[in-house]
N, C-alpha and C. Protein backbone atom coordinates (compact mmCIF):
# COMPACT_ATOMS: atom_id res chain seq x y z
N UNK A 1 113.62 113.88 118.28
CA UNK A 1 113.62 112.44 118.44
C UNK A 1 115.00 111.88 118.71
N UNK A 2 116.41 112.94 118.96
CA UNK A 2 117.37 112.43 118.99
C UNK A 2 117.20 111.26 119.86
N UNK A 3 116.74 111.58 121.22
CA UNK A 3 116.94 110.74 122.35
C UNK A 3 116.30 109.33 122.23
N UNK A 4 115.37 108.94 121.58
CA UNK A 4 113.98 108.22 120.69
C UNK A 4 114.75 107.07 120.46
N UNK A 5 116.37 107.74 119.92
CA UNK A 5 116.25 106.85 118.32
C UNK A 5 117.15 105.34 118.47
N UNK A 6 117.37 105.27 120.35
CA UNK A 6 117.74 103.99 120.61
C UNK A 6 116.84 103.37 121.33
N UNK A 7 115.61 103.71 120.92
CA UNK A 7 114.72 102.64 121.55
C UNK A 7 114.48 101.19 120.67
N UNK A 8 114.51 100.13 121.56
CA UNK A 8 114.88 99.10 120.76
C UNK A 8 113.64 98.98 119.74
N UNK A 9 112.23 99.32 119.56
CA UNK A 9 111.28 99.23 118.36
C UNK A 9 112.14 100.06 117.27
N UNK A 10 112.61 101.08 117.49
CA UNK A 10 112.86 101.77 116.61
C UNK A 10 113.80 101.31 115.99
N UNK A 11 114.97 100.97 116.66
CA UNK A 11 116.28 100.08 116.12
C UNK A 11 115.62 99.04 115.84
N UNK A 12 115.13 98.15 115.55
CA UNK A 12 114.44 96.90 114.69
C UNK A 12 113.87 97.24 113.59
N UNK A 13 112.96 98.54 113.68
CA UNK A 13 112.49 98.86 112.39
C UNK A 13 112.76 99.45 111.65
N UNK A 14 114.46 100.37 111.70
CA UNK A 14 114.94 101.35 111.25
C UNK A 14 115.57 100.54 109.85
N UNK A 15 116.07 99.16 110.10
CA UNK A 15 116.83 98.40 108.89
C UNK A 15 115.68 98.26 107.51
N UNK A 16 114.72 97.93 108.30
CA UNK A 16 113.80 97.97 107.26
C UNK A 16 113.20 98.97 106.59
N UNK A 17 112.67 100.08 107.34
CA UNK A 17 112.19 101.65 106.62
C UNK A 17 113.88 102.06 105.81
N UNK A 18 115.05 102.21 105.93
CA UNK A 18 116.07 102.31 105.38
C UNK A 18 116.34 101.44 104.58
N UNK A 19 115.75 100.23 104.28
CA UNK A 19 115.94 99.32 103.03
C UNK A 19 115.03 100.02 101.69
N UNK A 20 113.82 100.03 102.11
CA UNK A 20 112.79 100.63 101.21
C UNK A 20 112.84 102.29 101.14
N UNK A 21 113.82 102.76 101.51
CA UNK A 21 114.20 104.34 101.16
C UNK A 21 113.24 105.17 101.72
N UNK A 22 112.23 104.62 103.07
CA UNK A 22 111.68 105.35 104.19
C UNK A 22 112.22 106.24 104.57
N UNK A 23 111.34 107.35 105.78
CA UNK A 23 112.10 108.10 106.57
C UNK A 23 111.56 107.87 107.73
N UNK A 24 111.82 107.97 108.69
CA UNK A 24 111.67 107.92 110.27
C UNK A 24 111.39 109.20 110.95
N UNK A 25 110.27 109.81 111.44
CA UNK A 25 109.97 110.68 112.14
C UNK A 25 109.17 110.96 113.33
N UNK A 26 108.99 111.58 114.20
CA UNK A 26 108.41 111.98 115.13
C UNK A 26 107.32 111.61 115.07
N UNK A 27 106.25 111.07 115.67
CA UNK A 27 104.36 110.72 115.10
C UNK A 27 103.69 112.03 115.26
N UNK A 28 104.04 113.07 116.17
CA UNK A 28 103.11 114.34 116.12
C UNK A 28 103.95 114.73 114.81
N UNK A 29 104.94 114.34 114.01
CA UNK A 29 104.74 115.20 112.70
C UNK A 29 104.47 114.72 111.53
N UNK A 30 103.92 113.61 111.74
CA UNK A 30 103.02 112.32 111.01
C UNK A 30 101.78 113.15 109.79
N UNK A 31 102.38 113.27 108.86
CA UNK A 31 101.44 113.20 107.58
C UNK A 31 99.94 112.62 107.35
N UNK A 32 99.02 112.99 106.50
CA UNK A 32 98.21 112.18 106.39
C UNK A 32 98.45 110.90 105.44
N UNK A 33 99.90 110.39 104.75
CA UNK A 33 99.98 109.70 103.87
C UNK A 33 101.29 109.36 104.88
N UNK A 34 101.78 109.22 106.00
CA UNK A 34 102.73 108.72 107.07
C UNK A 34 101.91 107.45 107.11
N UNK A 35 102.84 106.56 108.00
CA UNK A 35 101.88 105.31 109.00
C UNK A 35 102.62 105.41 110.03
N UNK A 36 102.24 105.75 111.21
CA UNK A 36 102.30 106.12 112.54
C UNK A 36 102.67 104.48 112.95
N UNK A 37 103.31 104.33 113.57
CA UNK A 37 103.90 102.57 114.60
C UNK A 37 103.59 103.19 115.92
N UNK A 38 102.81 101.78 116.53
CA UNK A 38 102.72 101.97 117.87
C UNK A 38 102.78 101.03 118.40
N UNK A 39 103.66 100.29 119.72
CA UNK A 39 104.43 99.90 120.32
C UNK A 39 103.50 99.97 121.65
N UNK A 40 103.09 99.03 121.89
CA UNK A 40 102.66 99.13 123.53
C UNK A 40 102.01 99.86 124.17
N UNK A 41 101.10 100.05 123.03
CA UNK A 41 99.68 101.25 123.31
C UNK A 41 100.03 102.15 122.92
N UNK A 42 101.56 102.53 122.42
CA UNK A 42 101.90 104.13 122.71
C UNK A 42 102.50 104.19 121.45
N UNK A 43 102.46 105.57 120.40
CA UNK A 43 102.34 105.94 119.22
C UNK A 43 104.09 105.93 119.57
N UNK A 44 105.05 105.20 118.73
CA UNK A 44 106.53 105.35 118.88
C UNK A 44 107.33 106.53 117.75
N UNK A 45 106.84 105.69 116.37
CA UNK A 45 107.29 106.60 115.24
C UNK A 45 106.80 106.42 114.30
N UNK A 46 107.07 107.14 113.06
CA UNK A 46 105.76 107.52 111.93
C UNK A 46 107.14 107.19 110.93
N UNK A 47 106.72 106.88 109.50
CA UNK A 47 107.07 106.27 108.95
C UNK A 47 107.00 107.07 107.31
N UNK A 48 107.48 107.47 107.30
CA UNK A 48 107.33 108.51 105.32
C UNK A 48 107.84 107.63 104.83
N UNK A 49 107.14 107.21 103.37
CA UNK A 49 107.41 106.07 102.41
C UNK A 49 107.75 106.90 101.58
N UNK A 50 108.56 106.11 100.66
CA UNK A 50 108.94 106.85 99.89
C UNK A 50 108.03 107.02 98.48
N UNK A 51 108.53 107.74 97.33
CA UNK A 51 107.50 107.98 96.55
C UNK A 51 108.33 106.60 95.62
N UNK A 52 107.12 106.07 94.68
CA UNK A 52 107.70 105.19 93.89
C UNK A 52 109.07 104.67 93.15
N UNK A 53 108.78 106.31 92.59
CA UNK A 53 110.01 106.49 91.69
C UNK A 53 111.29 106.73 92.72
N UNK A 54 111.21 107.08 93.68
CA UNK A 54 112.14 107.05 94.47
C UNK A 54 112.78 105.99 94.98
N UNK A 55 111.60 104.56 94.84
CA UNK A 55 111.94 104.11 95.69
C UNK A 55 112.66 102.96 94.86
N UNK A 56 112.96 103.14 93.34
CA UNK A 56 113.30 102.65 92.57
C UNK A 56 114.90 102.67 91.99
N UNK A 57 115.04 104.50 92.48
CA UNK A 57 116.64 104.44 92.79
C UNK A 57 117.25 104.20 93.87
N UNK A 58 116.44 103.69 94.94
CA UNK A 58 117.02 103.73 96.18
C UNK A 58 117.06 102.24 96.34
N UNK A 59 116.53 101.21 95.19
CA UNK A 59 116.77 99.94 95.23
C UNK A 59 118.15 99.86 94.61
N UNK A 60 117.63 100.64 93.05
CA UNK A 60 118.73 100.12 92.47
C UNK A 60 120.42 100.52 93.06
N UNK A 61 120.22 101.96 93.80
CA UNK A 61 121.79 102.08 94.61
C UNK A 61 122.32 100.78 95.89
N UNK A 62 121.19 100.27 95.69
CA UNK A 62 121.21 98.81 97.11
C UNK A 62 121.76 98.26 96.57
N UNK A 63 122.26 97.61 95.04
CA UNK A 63 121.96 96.30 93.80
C UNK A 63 123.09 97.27 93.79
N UNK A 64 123.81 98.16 93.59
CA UNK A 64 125.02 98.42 93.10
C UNK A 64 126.03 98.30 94.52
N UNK A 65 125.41 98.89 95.73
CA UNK A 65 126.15 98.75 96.93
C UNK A 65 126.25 97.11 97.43
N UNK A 66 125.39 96.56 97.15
CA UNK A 66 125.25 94.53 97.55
C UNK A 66 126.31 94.01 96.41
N UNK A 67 126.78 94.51 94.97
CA UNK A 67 127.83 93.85 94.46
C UNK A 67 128.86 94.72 93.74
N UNK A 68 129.27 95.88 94.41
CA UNK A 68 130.51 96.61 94.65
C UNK A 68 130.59 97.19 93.70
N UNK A 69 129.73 97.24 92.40
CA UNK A 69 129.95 98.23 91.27
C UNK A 69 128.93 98.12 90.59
N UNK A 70 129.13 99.49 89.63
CA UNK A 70 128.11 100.08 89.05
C UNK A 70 127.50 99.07 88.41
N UNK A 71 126.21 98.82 88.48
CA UNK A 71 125.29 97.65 87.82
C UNK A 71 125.55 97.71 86.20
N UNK A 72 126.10 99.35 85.70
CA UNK A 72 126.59 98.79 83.86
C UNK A 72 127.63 98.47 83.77
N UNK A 73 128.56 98.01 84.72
CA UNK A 73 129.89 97.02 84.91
C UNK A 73 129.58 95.37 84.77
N UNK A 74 128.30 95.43 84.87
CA UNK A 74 128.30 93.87 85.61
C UNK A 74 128.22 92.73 84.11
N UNK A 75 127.82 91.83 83.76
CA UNK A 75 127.95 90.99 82.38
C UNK A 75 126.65 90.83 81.95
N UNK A 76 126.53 90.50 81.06
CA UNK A 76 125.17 90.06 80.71
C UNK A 76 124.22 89.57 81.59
N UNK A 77 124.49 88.04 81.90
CA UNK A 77 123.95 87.26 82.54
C UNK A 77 123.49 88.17 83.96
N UNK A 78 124.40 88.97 84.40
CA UNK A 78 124.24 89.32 85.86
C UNK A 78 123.23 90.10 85.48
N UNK A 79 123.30 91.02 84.61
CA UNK A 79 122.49 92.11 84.48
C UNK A 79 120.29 91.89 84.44
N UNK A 80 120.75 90.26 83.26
CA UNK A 80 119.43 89.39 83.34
C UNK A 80 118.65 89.29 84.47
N UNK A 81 119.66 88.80 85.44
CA UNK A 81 119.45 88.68 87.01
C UNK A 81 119.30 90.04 87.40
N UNK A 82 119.68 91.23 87.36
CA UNK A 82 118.95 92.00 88.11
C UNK A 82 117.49 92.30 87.48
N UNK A 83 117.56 92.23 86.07
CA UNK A 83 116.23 92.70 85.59
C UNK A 83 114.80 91.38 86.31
N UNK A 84 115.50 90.17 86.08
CA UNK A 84 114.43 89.79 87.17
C UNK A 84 114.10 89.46 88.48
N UNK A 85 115.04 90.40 88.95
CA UNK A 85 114.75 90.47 90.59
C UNK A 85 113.86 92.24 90.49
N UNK A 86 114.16 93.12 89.63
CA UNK A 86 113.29 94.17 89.49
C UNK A 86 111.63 93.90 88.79
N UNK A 87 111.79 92.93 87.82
CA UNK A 87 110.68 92.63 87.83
C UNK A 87 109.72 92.12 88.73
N UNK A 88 110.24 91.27 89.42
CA UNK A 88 109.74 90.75 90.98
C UNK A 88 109.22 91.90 92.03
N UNK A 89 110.48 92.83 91.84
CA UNK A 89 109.94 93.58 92.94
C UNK A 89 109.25 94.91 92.54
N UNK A 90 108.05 94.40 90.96
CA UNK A 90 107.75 95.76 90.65
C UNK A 90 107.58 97.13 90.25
N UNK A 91 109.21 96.89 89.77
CA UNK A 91 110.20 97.99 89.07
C UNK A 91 109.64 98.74 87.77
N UNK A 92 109.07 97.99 87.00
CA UNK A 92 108.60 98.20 85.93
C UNK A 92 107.12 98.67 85.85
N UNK A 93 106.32 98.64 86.79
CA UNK A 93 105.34 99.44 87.06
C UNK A 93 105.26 100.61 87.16
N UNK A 94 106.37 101.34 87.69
CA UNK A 94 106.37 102.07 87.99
C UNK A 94 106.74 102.97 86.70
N UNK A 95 105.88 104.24 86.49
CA UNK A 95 106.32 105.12 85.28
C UNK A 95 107.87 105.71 84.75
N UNK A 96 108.10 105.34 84.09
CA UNK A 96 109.70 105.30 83.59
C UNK A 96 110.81 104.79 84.24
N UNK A 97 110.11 103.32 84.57
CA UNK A 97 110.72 102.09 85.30
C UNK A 97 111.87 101.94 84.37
N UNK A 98 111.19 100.84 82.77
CA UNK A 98 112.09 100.25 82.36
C UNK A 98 113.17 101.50 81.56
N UNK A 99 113.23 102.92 81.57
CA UNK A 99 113.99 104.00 80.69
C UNK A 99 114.92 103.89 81.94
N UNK A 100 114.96 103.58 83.19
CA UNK A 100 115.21 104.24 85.07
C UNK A 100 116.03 103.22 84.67
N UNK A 101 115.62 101.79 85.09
CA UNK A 101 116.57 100.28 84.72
C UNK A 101 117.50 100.28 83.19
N UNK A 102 117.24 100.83 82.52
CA UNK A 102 117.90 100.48 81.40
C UNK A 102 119.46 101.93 81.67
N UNK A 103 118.91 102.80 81.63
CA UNK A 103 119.81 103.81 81.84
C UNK A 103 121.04 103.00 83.02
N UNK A 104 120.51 102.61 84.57
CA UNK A 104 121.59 102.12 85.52
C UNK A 104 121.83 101.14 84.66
N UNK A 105 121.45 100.38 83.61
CA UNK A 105 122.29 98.99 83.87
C UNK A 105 123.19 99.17 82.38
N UNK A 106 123.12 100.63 82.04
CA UNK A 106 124.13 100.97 80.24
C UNK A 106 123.82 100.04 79.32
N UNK A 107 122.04 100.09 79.19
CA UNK A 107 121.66 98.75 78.07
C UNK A 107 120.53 100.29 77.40
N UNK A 108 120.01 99.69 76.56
CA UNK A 108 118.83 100.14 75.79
C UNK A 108 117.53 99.67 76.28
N UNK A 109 116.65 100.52 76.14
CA UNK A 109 115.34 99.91 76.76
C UNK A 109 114.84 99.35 75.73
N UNK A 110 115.42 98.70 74.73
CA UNK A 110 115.02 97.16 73.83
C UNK A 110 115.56 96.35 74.54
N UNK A 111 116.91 96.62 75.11
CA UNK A 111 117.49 95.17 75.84
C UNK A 111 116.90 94.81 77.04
N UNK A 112 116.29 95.93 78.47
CA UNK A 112 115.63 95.38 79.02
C UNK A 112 114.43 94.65 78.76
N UNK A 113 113.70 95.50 77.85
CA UNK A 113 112.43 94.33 77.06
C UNK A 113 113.21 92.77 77.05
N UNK A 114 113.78 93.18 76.06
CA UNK A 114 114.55 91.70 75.74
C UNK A 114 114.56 90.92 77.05
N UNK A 115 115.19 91.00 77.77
CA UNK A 115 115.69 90.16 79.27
C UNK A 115 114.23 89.85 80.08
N UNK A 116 113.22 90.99 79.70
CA UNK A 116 111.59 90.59 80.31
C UNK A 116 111.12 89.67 79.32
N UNK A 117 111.13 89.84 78.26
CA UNK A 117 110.63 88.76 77.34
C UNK A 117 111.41 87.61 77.33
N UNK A 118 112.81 87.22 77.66
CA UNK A 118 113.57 85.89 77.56
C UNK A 118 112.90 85.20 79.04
N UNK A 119 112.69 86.37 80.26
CA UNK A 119 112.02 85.47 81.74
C UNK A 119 110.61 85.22 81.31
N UNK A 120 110.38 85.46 80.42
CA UNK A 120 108.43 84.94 80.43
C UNK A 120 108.73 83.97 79.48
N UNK A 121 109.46 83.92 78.33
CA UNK A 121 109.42 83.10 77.48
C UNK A 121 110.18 81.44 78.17
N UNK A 122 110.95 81.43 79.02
CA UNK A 122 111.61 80.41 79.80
C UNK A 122 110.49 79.97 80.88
């Protein structure tokens, strides 16, 4: 797919499958759990999602790369704020979400409770 990979569908959709910790591949090597993109009748590229839990460190390295240091650097308050932008986006659904979040952010998984229970209680 080297040659592929400046076609302009692909460059539009590459920011986004690379936000959500996708992979980009060929459609004849398209999985049954891939989603194949097609572009103008014609099958362009296939799409590997990532697995949950994956896709949970591949947020949280986003949240450390978007504010320049390690998320257990950051203060309280900030940290609040990431826990409810992870709650938003689901984080905690996922099986050993809040042990995953508590570990990056150098809190206890009482304190993330805590920060889920202070956003429901507000």
């Amino acid at each position: 797919m080297s040659g592929a990979w400046d076609e302009p569908f692909i460059t539009a959709v590459k920011p986004l499958v690379d936000a959500m910790g996708g992979e980009l591949l060929p459609p004849d090597e398209a999985g049954p759990d891939d989603v194949v993109l097609s572009w103008q009748g014609s099958e362009v590229v296939a799409v590997r999602l990532p697995q949950l839990a994956d896709s949970l460190d591949h947020i949280l390295a986003a949240m450390e790369r978007k504010r320049g240091k390690p998320l257990a650097d950051l203060d309280r308050k900030a940290k609040q704020e990431v826990v409810r932008v992870l709650e938003a986006r689901g984080a905690f659904s996922v099986r050993h979400g809040v042990e995953t979040v508590a570990s990056a952010l150098g809190v206890s998984r009482f304190t993330v409770y805590n920060y889920l229970n202070r956003e429901k209680g507000s």
